[in-house]
Structures are given as C-alpha cells and as structure tokens.
N, C-alpha and C. Protein backbone atom coordinates (compact mmCIF):
# COMPACT_ATOMS: atom_id res chain seq x y z
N UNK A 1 129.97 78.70 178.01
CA UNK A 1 130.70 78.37 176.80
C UNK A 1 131.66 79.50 176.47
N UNK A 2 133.22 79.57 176.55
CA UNK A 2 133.87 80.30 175.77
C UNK A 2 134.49 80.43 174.25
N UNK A 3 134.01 81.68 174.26
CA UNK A 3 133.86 82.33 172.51
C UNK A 3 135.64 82.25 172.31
N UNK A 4 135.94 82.01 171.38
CA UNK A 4 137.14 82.12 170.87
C UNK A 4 137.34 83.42 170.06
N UNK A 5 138.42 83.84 170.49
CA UNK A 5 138.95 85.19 169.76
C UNK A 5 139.06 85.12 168.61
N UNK A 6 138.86 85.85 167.36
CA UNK A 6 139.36 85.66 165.75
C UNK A 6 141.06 86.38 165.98
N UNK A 7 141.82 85.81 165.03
CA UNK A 7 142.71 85.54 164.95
C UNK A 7 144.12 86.63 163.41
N UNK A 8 142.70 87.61 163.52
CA UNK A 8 143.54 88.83 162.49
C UNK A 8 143.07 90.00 163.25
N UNK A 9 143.84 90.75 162.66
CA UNK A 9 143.33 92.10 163.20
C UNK A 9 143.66 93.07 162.14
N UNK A 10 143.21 94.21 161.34
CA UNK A 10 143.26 94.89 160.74
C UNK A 10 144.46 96.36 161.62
N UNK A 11 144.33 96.43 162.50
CA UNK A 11 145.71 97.43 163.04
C UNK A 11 146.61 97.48 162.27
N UNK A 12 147.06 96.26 162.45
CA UNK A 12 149.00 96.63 162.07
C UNK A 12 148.81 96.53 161.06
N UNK A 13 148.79 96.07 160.04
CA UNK A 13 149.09 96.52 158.91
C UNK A 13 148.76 97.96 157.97
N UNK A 14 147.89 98.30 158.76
CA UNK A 14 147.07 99.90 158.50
C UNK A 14 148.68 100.36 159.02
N UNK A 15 148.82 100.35 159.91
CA UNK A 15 150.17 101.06 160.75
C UNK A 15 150.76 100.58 160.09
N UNK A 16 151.42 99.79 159.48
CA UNK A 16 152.44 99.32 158.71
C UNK A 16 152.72 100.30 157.23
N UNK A 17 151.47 100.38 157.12
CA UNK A 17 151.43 101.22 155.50
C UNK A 17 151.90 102.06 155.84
N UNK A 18 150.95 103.10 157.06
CA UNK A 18 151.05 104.51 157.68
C UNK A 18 153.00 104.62 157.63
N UNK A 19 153.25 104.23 158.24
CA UNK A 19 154.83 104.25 157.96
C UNK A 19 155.30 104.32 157.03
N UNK A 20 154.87 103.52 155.97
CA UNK A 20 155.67 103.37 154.82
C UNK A 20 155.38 104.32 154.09
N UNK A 21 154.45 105.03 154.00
CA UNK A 21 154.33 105.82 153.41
C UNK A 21 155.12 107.23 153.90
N UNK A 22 155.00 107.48 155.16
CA UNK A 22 155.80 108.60 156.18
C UNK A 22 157.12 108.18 155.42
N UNK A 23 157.48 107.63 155.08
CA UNK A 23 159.07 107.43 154.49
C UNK A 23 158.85 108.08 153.79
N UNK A 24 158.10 107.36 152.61
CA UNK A 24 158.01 108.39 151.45
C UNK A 24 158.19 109.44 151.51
N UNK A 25 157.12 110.51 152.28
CA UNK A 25 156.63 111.38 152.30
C UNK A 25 158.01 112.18 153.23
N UNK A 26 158.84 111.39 153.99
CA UNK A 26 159.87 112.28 154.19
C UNK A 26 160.86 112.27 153.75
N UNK A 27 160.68 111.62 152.60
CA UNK A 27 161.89 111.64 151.19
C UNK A 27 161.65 112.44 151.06
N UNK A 28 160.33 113.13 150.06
CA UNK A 28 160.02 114.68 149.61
C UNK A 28 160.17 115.55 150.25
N UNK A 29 160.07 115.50 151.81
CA UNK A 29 160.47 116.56 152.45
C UNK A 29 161.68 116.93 152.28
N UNK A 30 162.78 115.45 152.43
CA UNK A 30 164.47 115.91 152.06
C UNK A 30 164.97 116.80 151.04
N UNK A 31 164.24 115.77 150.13
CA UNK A 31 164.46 116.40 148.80
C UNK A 31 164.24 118.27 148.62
N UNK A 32 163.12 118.60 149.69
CA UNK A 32 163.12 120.03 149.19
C UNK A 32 164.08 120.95 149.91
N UNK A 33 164.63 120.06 151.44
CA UNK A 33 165.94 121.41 151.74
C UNK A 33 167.32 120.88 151.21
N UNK A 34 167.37 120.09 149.98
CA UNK A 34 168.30 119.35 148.93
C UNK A 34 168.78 120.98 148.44
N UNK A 35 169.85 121.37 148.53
CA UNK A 35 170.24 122.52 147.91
C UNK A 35 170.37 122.37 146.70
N UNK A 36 171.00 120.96 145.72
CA UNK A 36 170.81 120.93 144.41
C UNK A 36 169.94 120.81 143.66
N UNK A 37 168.54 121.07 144.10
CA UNK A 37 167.40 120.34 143.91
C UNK A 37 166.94 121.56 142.57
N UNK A 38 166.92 121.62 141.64
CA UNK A 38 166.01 122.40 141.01
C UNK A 38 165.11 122.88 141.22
N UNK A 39 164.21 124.16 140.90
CA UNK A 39 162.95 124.85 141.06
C UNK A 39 161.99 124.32 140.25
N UNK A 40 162.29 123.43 139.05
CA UNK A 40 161.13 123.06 138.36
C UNK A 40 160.81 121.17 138.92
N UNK A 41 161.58 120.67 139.16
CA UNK A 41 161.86 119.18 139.86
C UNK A 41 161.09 119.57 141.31
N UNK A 42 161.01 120.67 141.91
CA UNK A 42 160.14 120.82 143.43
C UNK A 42 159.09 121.20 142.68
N UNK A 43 158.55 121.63 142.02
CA UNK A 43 157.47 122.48 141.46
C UNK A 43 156.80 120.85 141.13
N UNK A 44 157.49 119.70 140.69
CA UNK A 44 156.63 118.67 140.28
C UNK A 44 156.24 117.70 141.09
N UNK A 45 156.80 118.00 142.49
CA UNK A 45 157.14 117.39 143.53
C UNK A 45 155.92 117.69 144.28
N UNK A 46 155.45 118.79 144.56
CA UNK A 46 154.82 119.37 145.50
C UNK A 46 153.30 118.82 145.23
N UNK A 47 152.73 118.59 144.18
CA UNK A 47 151.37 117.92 144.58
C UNK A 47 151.50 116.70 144.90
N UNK A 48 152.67 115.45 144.88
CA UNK A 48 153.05 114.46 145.14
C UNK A 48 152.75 114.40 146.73
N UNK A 49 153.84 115.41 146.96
CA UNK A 49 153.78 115.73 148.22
C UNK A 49 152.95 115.75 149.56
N UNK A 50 152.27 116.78 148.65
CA UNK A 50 150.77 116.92 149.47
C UNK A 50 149.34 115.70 149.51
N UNK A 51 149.86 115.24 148.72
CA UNK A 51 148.88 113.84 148.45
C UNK A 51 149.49 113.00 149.49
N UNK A 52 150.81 112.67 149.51
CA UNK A 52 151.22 111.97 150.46
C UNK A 52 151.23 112.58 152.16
N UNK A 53 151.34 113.45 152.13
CA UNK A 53 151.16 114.10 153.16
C UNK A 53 149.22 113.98 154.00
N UNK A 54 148.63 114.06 153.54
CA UNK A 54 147.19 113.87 153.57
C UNK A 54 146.69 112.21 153.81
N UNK A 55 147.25 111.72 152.21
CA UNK A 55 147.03 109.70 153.06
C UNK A 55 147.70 109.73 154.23
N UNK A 56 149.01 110.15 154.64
CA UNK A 56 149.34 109.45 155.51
C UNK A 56 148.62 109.86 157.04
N UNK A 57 147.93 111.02 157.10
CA UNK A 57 146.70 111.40 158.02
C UNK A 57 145.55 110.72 158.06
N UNK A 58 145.46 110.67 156.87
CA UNK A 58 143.82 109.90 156.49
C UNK A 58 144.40 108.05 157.41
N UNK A 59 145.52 107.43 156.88
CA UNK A 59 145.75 106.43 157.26
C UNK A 59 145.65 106.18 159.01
N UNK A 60 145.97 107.33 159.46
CA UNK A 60 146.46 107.57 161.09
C UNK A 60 145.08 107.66 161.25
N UNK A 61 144.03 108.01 160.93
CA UNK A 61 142.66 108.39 161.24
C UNK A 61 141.96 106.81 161.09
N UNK A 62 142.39 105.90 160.16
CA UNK A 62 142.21 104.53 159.92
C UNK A 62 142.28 103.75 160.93
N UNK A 63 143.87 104.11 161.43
CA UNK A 63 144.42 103.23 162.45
C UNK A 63 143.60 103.57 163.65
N UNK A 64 143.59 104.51 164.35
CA UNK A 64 142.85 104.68 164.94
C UNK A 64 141.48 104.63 165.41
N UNK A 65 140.75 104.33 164.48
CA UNK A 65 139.30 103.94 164.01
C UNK A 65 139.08 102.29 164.52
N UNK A 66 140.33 101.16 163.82
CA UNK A 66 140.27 100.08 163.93
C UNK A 66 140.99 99.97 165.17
N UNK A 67 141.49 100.93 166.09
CA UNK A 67 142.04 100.36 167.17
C UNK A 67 140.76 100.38 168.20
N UNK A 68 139.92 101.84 168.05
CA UNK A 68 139.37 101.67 169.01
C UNK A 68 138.11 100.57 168.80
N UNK A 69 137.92 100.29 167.42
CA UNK A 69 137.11 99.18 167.45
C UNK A 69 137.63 97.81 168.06
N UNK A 70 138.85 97.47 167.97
CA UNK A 70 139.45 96.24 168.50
C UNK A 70 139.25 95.79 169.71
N UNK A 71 139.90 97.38 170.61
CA UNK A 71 139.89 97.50 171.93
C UNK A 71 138.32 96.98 172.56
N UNK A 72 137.90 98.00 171.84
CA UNK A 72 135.95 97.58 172.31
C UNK A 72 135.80 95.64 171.77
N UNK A 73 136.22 95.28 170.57
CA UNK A 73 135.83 93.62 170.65
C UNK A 73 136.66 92.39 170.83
N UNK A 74 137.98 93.04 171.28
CA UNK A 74 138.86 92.05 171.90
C UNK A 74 138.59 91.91 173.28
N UNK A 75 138.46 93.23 174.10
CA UNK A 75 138.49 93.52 175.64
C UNK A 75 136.79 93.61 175.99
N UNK A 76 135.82 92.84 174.80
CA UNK A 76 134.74 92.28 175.67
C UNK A 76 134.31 93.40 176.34
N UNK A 77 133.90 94.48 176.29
CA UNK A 77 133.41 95.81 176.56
C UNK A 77 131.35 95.48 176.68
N UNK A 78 131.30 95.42 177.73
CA UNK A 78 130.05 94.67 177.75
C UNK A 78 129.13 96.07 177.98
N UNK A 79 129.87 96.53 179.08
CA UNK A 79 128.64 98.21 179.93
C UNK A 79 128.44 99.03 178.79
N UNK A 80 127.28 99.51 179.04
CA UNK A 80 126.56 100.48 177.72
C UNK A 80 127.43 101.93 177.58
N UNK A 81 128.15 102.03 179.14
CA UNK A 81 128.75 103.26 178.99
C UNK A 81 130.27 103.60 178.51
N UNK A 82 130.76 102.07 178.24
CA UNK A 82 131.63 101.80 177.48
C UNK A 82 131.61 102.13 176.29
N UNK A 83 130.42 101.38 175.60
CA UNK A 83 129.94 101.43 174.31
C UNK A 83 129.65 103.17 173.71
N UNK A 84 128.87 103.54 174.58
CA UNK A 84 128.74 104.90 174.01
C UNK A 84 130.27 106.39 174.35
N UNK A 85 130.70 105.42 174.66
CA UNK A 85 132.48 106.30 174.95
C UNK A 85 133.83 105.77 173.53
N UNK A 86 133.36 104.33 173.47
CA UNK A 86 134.17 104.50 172.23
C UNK A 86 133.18 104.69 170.91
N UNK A 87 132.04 104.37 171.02
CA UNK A 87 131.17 104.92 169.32
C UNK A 87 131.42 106.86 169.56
N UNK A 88 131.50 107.45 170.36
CA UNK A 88 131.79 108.48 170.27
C UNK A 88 132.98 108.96 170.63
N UNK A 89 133.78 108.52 170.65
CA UNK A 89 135.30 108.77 170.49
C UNK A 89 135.22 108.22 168.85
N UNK A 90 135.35 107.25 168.53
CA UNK A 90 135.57 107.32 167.23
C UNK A 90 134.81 108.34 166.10
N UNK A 91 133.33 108.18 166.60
CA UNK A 91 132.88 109.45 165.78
C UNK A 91 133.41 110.78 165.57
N UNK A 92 133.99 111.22 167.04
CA UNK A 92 134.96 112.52 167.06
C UNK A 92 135.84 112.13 166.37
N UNK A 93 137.00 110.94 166.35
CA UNK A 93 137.87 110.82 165.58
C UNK A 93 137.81 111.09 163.66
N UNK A 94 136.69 110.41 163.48
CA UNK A 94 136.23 110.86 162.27
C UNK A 94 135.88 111.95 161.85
N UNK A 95 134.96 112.56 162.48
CA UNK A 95 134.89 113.92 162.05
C UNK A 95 135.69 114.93 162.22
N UNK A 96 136.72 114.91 162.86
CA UNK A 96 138.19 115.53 163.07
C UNK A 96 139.21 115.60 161.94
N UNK A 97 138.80 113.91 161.35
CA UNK A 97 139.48 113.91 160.17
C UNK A 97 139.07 114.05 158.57
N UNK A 98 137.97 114.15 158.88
CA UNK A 98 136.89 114.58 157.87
C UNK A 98 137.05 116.10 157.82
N UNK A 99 137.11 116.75 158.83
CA UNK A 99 137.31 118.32 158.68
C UNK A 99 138.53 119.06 158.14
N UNK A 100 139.60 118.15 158.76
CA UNK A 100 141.14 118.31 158.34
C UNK A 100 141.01 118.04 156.83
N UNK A 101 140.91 116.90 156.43
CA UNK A 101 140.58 116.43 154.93
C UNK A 101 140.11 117.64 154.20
N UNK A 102 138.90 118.40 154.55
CA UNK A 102 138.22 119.09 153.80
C UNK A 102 138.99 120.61 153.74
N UNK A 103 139.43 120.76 155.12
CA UNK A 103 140.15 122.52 155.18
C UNK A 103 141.66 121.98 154.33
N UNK A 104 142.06 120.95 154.40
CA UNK A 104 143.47 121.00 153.33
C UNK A 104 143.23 121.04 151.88
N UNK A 105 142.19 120.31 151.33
CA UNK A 105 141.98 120.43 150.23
C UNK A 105 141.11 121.65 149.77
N UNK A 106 140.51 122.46 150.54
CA UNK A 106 140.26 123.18 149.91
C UNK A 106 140.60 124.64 150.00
C-alpha cells in the first residue's frame, strides 16, 4: 500500500520570514553608515537592531531544524543510522543556537 505524502511543509515560509526580516535588519544597518543620520536616532535604533539581528538567527536555526526534519520524512529515511545522524545533527544545530542566543544576550 502506498502512503501518500502530506502536502505542506513548514520550510519556506520560515525562509520566507528569515528574509524578510534580513531586509529589515539591513535597513538598520544602512541607516547607521547614513552620514545624516543623527547620534540620538542610532542610539534608538540599536536595540531594534540587535533584536532583529538575533530573530533573524534564531529563524535560520528554525529553518534548518524543519529542513532536516523534512528531509528525514519526505525521503523515507528508514536505517537507524540515518535516524541517529539527523536527531543529532539537529540536536547540534540547536544547541549551537541556543549557545549563540545565550553569549549575545548576555
């Protein structure tokens, strides 16, 4: 009996954001080698900044998470040594970004 594939996938649109937000976030970058830019207008800028700067990592850490889950349940990944190569690739992926997360903010 063949299983039929489901018919969404959580990727792209994770990637979709991830971008959109990288815009953003390289507006603020423009904005700060903006020579007319005021010192108090960057000064209000900069935790904006850094917030956006951080989702859009955290998002890339997302995408990546749901890709390698895809890969493993679209491509039918049956061998155990499959299985324990992407649950631990993603675990590294996470805790990579769990660490980054924690050394930026604090």
């Amino acid at each position: 009996e063949k299983i039929s594939q489901p018919n969404f996938s959580h990727f792209s649109p994770i990637m979709n954001h991830a971008f959109v937000v990288f815009g953003q976030w390289l507006l603020g970058f423009l904005s700060f080698w903006y020579p007319g830019l005021s010192t108090p207008r960057r000064e209000q800028a900069v935790p904006w900044h850094a917030l956006m700067g951080i989702t859009i990592f955290l998002l890339t850490i997302c995408t990546a998470e749901t890709g390698l889950a895809e890969k493993f349940i679209f491509q039918r990944l049956v061998r155990e040594s499959e299985a324990y190569l992407v649950n631990f690739l993603g675990l590294m992926v996470l805790l990579f970004g769990a660490a980054v997360a924690f050394c930026v903010t604090h």
